[in-house]
C-alpha atoms as a PDB file:
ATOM      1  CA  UNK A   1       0.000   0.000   0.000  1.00  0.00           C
ATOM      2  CA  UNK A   2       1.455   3.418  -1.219  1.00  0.00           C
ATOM      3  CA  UNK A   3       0.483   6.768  -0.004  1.00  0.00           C
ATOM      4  CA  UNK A   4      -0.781   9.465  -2.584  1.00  0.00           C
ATOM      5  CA  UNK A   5       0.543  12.713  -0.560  1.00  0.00           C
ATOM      6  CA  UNK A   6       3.515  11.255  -0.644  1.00  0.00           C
ATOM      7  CA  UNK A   7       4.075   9.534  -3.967  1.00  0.00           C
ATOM      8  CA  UNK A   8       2.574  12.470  -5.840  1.00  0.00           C
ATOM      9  CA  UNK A   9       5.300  14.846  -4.034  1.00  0.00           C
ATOM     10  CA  UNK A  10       7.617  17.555  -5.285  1.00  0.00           C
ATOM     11  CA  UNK A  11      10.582  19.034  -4.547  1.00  0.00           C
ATOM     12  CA  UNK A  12      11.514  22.711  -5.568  1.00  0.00           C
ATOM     13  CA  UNK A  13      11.509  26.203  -6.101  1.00  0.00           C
ATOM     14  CA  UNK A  14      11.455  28.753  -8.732  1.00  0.00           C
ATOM     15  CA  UNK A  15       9.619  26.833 -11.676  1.00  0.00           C
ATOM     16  CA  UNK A  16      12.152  23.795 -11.399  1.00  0.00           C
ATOM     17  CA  UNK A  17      11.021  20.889  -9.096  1.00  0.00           C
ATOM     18  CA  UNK A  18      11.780  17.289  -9.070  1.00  0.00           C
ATOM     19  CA  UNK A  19       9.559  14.363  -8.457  1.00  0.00           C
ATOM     20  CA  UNK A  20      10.074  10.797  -8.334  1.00  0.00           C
ATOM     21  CA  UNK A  21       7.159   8.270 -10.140  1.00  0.00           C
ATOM     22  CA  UNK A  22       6.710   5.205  -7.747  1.00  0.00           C
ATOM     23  CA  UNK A  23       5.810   1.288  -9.434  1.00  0.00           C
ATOM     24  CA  UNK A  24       3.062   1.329  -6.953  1.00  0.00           C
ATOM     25  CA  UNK A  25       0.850   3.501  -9.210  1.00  0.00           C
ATOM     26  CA  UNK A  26       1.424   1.731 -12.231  1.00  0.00           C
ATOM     27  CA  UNK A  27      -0.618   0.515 -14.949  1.00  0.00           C
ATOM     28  CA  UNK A  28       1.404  -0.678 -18.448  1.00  0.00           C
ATOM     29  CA  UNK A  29       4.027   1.799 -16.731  1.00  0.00           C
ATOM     30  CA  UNK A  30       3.359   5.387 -14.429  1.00  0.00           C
ATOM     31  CA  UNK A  31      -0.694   6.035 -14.454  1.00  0.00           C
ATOM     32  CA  UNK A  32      -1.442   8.262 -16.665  1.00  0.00           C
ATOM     33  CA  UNK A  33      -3.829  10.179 -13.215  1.00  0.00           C
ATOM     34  CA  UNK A  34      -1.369   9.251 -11.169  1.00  0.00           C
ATOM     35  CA  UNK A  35       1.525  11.425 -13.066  1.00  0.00           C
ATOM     36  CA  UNK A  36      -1.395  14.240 -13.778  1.00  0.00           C
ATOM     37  CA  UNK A  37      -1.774  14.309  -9.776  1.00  0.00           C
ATOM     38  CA  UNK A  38       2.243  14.924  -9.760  1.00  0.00           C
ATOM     39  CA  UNK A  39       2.165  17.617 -12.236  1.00  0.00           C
ATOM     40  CA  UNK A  40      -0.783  19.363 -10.671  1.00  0.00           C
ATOM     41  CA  UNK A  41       1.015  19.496  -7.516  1.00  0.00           C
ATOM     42  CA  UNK A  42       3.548  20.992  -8.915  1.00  0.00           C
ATOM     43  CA  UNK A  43       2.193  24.008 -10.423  1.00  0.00           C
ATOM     44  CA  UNK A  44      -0.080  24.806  -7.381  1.00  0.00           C
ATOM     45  CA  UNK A  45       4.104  25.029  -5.460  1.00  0.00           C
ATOM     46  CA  UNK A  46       4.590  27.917  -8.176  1.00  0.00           C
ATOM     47  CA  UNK A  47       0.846  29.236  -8.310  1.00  0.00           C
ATOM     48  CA  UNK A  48       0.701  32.263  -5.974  1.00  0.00           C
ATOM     49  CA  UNK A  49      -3.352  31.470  -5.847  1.00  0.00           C
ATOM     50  CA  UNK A  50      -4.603  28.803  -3.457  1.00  0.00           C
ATOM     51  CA  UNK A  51      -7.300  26.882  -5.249  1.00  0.00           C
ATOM     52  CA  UNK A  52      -7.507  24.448  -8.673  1.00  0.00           C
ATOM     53  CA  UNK A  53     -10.137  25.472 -11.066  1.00  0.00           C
ATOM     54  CA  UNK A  54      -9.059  23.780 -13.831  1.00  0.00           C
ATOM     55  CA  UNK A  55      -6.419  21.549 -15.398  1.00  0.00           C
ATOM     56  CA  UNK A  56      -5.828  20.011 -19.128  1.00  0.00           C
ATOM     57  CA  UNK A  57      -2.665  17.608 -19.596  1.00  0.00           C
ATOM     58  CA  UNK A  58      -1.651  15.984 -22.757  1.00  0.00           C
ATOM     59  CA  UNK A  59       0.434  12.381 -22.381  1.00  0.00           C
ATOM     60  CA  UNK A  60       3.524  12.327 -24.559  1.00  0.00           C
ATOM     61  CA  UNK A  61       4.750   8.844 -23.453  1.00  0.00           C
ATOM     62  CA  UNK A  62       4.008   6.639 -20.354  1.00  0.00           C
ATOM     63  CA  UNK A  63       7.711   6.984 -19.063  1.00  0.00           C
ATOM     64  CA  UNK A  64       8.809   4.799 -16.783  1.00  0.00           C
ATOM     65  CA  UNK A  65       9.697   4.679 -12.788  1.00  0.00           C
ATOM     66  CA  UNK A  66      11.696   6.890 -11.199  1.00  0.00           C
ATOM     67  CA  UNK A  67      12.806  11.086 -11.429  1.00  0.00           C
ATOM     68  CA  UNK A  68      11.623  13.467 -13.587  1.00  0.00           C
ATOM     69  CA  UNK A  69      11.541  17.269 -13.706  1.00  0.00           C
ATOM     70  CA  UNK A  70       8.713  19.446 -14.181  1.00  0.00           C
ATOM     71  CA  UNK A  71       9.550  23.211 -15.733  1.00  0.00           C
ATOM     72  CA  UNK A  72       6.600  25.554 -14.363  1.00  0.00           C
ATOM     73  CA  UNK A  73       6.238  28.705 -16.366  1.00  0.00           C
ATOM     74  CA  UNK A  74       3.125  31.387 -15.494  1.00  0.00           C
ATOM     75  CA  UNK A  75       1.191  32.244 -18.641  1.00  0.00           C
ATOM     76  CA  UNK A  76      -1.199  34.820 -16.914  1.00  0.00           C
ATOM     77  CA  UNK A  77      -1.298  36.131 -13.657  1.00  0.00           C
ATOM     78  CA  UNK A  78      -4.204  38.895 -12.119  1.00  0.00           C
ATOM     79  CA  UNK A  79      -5.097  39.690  -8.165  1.00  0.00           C
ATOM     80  CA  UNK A  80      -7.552  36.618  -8.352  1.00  0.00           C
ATOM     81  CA  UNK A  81      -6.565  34.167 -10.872  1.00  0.00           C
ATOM     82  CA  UNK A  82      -3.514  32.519 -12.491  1.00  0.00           C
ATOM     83  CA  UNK A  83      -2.709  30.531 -15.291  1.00  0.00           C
ATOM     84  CA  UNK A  84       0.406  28.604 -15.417  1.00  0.00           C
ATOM     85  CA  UNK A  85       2.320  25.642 -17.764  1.00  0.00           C
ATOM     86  CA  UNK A  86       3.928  22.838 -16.684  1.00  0.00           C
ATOM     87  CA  UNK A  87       6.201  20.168 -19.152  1.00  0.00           C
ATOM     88  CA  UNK A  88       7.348  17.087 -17.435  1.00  0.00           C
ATOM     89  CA  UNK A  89      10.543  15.664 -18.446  1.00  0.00           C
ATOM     90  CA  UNK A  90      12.524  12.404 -17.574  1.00  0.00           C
ATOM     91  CA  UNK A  91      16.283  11.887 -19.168  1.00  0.00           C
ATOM     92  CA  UNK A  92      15.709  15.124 -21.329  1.00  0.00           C
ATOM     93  CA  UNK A  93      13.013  13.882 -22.943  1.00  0.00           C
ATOM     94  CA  UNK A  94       9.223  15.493 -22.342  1.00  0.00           C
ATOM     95  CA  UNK A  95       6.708  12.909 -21.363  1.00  0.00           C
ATOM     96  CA  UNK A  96       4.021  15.315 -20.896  1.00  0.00           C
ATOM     97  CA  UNK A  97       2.633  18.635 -20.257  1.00  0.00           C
ATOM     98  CA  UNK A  98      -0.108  20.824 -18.478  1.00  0.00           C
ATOM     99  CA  UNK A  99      -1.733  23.707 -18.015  1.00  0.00           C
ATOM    100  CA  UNK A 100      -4.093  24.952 -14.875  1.00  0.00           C
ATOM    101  CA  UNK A 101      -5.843  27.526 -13.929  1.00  0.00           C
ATOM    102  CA  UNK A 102      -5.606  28.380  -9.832  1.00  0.00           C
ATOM    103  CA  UNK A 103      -7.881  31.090  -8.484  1.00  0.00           C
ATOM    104  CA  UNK A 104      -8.409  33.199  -5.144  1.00  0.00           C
ATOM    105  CA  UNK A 105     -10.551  31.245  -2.549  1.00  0.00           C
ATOM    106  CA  UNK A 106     -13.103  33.985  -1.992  1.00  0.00           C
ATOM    107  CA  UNK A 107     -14.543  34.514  -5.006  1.00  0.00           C
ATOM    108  CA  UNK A 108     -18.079  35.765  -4.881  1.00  0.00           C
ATOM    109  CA  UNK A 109     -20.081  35.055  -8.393  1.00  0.00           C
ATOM    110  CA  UNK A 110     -23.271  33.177  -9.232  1.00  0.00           C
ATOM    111  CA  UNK A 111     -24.380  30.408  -7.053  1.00  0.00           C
ATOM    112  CA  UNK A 112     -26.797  27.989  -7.942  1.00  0.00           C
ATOM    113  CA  UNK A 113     -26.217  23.701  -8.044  1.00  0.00           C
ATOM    114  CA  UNK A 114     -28.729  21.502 -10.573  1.00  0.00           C
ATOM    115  CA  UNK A 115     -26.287  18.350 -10.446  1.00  0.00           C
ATOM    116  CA  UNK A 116     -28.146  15.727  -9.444  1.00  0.00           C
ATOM    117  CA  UNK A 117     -25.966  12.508  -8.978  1.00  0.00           C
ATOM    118  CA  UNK A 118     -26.901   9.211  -9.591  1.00  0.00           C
ATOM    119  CA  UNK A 119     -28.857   7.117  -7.047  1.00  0.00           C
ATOM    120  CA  UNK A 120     -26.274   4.381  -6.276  1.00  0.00           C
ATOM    121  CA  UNK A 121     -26.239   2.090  -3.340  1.00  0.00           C
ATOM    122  CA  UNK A 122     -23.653   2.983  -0.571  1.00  0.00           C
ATOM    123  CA  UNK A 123     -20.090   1.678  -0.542  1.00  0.00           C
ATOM    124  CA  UNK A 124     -20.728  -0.303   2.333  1.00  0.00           C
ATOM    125  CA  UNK A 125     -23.337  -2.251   0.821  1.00  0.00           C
ATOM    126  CA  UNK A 126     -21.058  -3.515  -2.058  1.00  0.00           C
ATOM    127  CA  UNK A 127     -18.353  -6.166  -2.681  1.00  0.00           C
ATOM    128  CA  UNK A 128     -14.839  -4.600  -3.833  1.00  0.00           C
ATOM    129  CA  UNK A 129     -13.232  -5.764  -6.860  1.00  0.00           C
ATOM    130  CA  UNK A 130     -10.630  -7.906  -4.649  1.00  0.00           C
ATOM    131  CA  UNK A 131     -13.680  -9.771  -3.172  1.00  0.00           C
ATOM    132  CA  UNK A 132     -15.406 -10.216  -6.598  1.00  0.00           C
ATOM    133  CA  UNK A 133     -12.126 -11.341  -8.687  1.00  0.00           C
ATOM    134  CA  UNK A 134     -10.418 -14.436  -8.356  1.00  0.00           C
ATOM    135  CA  UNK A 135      -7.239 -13.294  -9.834  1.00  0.00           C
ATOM    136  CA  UNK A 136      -7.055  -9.933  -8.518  1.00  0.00           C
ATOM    137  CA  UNK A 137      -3.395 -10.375  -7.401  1.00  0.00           C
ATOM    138  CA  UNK A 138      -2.309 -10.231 -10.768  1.00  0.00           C
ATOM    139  CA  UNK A 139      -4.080  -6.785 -11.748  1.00  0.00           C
ATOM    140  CA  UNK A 140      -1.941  -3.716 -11.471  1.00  0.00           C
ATOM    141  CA  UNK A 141      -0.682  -2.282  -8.739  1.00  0.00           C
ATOM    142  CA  UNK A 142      -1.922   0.466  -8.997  1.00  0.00           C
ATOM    143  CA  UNK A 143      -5.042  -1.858  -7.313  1.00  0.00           C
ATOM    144  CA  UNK A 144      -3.292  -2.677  -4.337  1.00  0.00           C
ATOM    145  CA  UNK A 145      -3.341   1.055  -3.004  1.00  0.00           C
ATOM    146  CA  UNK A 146      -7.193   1.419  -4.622  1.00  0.00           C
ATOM    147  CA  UNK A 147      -9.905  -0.143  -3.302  1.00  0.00           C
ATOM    148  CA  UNK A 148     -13.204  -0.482  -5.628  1.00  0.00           C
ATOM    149  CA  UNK A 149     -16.466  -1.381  -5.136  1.00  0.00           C
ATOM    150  CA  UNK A 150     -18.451  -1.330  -8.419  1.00  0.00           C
ATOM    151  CA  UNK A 151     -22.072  -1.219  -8.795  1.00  0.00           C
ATOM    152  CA  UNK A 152     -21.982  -3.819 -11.346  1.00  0.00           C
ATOM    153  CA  UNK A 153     -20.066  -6.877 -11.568  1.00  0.00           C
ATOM    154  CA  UNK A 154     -20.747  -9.064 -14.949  1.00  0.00           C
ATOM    155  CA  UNK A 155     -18.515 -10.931 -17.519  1.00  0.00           C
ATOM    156  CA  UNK A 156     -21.604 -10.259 -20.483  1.00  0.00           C
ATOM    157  CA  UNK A 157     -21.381  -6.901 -22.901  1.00  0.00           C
ATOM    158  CA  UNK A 158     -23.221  -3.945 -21.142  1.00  0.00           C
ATOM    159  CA  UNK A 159     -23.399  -0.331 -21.904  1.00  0.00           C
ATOM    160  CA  UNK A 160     -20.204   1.848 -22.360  1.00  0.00           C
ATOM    161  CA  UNK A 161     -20.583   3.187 -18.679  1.00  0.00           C
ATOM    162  CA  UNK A 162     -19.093   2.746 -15.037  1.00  0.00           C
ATOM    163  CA  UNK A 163     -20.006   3.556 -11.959  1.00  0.00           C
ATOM    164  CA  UNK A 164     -17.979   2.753  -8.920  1.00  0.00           C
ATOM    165  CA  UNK A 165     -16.804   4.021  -5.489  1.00  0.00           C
ATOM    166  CA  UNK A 166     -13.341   4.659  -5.252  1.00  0.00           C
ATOM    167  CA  UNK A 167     -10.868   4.839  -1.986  1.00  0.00           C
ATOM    168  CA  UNK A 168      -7.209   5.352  -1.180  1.00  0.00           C
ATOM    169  CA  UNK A 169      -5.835   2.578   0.895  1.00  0.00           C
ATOM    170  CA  UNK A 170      -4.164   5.223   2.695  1.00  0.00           C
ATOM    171  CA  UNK A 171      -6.412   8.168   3.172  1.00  0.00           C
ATOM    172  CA  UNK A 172      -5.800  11.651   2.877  1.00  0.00           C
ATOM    173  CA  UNK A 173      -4.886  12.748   6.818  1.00  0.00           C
ATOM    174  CA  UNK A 174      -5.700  16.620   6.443  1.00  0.00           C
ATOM    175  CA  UNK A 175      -7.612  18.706   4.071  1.00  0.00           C
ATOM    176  CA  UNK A 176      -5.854  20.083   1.027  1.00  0.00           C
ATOM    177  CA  UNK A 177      -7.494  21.751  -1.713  1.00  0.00           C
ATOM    178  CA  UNK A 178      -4.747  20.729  -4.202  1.00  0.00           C
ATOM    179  CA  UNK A 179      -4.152  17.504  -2.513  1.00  0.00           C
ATOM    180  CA  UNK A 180      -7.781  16.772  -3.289  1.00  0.00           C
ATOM    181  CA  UNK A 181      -7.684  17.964  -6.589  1.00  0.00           C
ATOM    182  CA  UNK A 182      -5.024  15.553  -7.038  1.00  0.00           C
ATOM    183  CA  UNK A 183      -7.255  12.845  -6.019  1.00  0.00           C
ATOM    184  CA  UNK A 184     -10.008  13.776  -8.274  1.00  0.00           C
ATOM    185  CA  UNK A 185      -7.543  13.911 -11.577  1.00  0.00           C
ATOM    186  CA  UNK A 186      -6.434   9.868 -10.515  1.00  0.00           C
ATOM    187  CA  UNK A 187     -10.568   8.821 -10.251  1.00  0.00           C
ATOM    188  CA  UNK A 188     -10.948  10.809 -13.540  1.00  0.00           C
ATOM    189  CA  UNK A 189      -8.558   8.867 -15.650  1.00  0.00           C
ATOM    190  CA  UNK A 190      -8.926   5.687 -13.715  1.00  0.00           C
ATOM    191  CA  UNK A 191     -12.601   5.975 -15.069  1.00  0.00           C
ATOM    192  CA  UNK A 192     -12.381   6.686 -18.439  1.00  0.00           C
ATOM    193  CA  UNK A 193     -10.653   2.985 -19.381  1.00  0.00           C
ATOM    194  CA  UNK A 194     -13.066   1.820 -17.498  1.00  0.00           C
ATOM    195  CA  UNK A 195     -16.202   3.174 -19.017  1.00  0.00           C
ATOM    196  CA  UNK A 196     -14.615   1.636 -22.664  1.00  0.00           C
ATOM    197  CA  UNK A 197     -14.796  -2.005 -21.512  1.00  0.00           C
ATOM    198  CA  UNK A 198     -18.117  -3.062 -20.600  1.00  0.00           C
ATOM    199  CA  UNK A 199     -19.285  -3.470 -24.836  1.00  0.00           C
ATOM    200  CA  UNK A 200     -15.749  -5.609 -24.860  1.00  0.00           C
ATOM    201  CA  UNK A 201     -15.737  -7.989 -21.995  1.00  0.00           C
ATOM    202  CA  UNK A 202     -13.306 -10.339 -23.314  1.00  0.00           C
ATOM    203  CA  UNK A 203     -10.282 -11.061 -21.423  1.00  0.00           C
ATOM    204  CA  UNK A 204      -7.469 -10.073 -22.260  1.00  0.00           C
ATOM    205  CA  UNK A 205      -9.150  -7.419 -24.333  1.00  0.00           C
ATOM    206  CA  UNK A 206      -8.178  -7.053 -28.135  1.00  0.00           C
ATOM    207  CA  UNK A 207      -6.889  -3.540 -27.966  1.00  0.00           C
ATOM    208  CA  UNK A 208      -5.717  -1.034 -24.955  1.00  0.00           C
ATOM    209  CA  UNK A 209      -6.402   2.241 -24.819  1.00  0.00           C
ATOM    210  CA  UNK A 210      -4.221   4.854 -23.432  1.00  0.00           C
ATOM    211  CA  UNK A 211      -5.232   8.531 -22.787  1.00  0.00           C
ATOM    212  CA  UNK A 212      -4.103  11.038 -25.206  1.00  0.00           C
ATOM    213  CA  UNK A 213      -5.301  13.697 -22.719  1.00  0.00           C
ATOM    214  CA  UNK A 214      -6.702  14.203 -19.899  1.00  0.00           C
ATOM    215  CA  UNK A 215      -9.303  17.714 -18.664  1.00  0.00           C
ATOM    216  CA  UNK A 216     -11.052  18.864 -15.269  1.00  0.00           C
ATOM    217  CA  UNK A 217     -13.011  21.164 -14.027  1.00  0.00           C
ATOM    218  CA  UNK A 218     -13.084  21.176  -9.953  1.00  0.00           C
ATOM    219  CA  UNK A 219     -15.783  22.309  -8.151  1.00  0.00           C
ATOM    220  CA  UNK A 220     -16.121  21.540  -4.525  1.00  0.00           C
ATOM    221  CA  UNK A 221     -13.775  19.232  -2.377  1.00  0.00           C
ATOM    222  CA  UNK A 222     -14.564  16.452   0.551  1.00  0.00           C
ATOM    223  CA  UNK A 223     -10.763  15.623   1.668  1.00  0.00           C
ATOM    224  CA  UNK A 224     -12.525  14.065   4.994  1.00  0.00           C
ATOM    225  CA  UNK A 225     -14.360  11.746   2.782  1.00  0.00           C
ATOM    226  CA  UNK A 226     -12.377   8.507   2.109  1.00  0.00           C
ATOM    227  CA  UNK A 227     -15.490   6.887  -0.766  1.00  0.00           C
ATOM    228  CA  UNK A 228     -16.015   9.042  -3.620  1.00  0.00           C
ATOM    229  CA  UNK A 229     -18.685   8.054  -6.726  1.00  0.00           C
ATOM    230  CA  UNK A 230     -17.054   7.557  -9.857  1.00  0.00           C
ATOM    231  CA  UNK A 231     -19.485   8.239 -12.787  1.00  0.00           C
ATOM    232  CA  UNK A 232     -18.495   7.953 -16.394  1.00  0.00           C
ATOM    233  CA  UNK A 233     -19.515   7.130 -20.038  1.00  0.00           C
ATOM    234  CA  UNK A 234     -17.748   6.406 -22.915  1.00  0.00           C
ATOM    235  CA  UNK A 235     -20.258   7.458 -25.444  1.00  0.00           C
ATOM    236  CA  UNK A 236     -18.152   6.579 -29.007  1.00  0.00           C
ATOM    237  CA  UNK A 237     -15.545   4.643 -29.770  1.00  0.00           C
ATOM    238  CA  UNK A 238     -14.334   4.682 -33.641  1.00  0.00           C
ATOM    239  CA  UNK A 239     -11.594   4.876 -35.613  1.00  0.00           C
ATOM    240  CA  UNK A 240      -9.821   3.827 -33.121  1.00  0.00           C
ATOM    241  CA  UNK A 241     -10.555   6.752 -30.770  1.00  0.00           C
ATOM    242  CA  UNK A 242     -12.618   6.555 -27.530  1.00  0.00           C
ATOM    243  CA  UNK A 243     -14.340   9.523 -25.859  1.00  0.00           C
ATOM    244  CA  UNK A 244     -15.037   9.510 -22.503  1.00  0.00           C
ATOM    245  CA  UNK A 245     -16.516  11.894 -19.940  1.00  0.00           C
ATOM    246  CA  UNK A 246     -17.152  11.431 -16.088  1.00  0.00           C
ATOM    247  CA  UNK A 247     -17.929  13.105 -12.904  1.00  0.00           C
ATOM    248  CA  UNK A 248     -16.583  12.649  -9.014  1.00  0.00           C
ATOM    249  CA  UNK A 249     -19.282  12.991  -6.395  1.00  0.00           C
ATOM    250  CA  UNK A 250     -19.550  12.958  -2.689  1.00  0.00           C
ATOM    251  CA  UNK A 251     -21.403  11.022  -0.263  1.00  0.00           C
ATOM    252  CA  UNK A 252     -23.541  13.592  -0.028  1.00  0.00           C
ATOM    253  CA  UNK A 253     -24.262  14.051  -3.362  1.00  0.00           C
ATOM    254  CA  UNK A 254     -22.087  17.169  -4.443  1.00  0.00           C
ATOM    255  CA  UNK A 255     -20.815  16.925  -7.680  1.00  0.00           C
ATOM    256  CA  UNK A 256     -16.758  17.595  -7.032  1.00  0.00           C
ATOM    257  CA  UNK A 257     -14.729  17.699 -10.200  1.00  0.00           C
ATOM    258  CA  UNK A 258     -15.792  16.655 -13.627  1.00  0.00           C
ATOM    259  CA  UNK A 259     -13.862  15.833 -16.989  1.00  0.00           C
ATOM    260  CA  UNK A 260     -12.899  14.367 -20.536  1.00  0.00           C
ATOM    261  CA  UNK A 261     -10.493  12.625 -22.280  1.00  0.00           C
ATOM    262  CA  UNK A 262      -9.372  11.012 -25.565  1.00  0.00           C
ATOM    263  CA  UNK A 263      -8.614   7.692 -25.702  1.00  0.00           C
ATOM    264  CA  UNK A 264      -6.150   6.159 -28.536  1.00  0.00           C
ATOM    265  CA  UNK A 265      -6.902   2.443 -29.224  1.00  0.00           C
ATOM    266  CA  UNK A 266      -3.810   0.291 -29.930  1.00  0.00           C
ATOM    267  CA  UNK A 267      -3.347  -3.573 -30.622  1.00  0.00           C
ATOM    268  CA  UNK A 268      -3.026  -5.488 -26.861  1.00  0.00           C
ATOM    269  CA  UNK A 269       0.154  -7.178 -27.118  1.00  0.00           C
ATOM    270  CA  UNK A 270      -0.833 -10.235 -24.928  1.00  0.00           C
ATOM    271  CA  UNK A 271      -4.422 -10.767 -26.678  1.00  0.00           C
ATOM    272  CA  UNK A 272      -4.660 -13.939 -28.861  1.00  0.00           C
ATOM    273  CA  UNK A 273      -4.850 -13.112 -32.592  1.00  0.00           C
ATOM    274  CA  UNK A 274      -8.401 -13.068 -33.563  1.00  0.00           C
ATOM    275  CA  UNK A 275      -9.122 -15.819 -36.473  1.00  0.00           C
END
């Protein structure tokens, strides 16, 4: 079991900090989330603005274990809002990049809330994927420092959606607003794959499907809250492109960060050939 503060650390000043990527986050190499989390970390340590608004990353490779550096660079900054850039490099070459917007934490403006999240049964009432699979010590270990508990466990073809709660193994310990934000950029990329497969339950699948990019929008945040709702759809894949779009909730039903991304299909190297 990993912890997220720590693993999604960085180390810096000036526009120049240092990270390290941990195996325990990794699926087919460093998470795509997980290094998202990382880079948004870093450019709240140069923001001069307390909270995450929003945040758009695009994956350049999946990189591999260990440092990298992340070059922060402000783009835009006012008395109440900031917009900075962020590449990520590891041995010189970039692996990805980011940009965010960070705002003032008093901001009065319009205030009204129509989100209405789905009416799901609680965590508590649910198995979690490490009850429900027989082989889950093989999945990747990312899974060993997530715990799941999906609202629908079935090996026939269903609709291009998912809907699961989601938990660190090792909760957050204080509240964070960038911390959280983190957490809500790992459930939005762990949920777009996810919201591909159900149409495709054959095992191993024919094709994976890494991000090409990753968005969010962050609205509220529930650090005390260790089981978020996980809410996507994957409404067309084609081409071999997949879009996806999903939301985070709360217990209580407030809708905290929300997001897209564009998936790139590519052969699965361990699938049989098809005949």
């Amino acid at each position: 079991m990993r912890s997220f503060a720590d693993d999604t650390a960085v180390d810096g000043r000036e526009g120049t900090f240092r990270a390290t990527l941990h195996e325990g986050w990794n699926v087919w190499g460093p998470f795509g989330g997980y290094r998202a989390a990382v880079m948004l970390r870093a450019l709240a340590a140069a923001s001069r603005q307390p909270r995450p608004a929003t945040f758009a990353c695009a994956f350049f490779s999946t990189g591999k274990n260990g440092p990298v550096e992340i070059a922060v660079t402000t783009r835009q900054a006012g008395n109440r809002a900031e917009a900075l850039h962020a590449v990520m490099t590891q041995d010189g070459a970039p692996i990805m990049d980011a940009t965010a917007w960070f705002v003032a934490g008093d901001v009065a403006g319009f205030e009204h809330d129509a989100a209405v999240m789905p009416r799901v049964p609680a965590p508590e009432t649910l198995r979690s994927y490490q009850d429900l699979s027989e082989d889950y010590a093989s999945w990747y270990p990312l899974w060993q420092s997530v715990e799941g508990r999906p609202l629908i466990w079935s090996p026939s073809p269903g609709p291009p959606e998912w809907h699961a709660w989601l938990r660190l193994q090792a909760p957050l310990l204080h509240s964070d607003l960038v911390l959280e934000a983190a957490r809500h950029l790992m459930w939005l990329d762990v949920m777009m794959w996810n919201a591909v497969l159900p149409p495709h339950p054959r095992r191993p699948t024919r094709f994976i499907a890494p991000s090409l990019d990753l968005t969010a929008q962050f609205h509220a945040g529930a650090p005390t809250e260790e089981w978020l709702l996980c809410d996507a759809a994957a409404p067309i894949a084609v081409d071999g492109l997949a879009s996806c779009h999903g939301r985070v909730w709360s217990r209580d039903g407030r809708l905290l960060a929300s997001g897209t991304s564009q998936l790139f299909c590519r052969p699965n190297p361990v699938a049989p050939p098809t005949s």
